[in-house]
Protein backbone atom coordinates (compact mmCIF):
# COMPACT_ATOMS: atom_id res chain seq x y z
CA UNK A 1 28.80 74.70 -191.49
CA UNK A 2 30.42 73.21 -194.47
CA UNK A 3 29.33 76.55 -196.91
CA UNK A 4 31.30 78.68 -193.73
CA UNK A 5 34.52 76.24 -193.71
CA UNK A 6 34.93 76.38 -197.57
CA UNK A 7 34.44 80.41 -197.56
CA UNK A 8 36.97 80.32 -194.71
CA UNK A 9 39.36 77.74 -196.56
CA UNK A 10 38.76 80.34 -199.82
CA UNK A 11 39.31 83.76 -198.23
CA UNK A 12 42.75 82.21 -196.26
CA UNK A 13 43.79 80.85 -199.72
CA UNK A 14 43.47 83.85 -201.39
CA UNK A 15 45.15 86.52 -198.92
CA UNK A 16 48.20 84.29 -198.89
CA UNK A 17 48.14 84.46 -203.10
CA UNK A 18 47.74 88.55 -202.51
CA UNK A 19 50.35 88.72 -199.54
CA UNK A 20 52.73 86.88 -202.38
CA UNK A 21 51.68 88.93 -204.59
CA UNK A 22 52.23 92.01 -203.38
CA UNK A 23 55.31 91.03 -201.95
CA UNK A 24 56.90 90.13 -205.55
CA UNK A 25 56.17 93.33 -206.67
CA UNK A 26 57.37 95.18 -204.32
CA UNK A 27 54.72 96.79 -203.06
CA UNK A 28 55.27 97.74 -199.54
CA UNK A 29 51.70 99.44 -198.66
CA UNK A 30 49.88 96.29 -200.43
CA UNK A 31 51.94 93.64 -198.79
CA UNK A 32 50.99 95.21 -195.29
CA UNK A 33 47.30 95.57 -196.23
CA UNK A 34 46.75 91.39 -197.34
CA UNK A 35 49.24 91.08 -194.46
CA UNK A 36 46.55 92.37 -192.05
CA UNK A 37 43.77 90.24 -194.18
CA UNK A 38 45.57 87.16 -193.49
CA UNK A 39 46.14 87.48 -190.16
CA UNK A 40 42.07 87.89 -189.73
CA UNK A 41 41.24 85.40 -191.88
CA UNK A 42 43.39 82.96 -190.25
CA UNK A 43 41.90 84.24 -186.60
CA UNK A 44 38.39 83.65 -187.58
CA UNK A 45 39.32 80.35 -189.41
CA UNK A 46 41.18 79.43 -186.27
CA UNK A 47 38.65 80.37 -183.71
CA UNK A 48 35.71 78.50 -185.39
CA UNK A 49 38.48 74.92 -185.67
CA UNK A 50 38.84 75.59 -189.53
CA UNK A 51 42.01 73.92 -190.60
CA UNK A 52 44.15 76.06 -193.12
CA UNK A 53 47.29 73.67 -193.28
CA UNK A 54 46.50 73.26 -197.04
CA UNK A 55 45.36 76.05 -197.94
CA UNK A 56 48.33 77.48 -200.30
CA UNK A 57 48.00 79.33 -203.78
């Protein structure tokens, strides 16, 4: 499971950078998309007991 947790850790870590992203541009539609990423890769993460605490850009 340790190639899944890492993938998990790594997709989590990178929709927060894009939510940020997107965010300090300005861009409404893109903010709202990596918005929606997140919040699934933080549901699967979550559901399968992957901790994502430390997972910031």
């Amino acid at each position: 499971m340790g190639g899944f947790v890492e993938a998990a850790r790594i997709r989590v870590r990178e929709a927060r950078s894009a939510l940020d992203a997107a965010r300090e541009a300005g861009d409404v539609y893109a903010a709202a998309v990596a918005e929606e990423e997140l919040e699934d890769a933080l549901r699967i993460a979550e559901a399968h007991g992957v901790d994502t605490e430390d997972e910031r850009s």
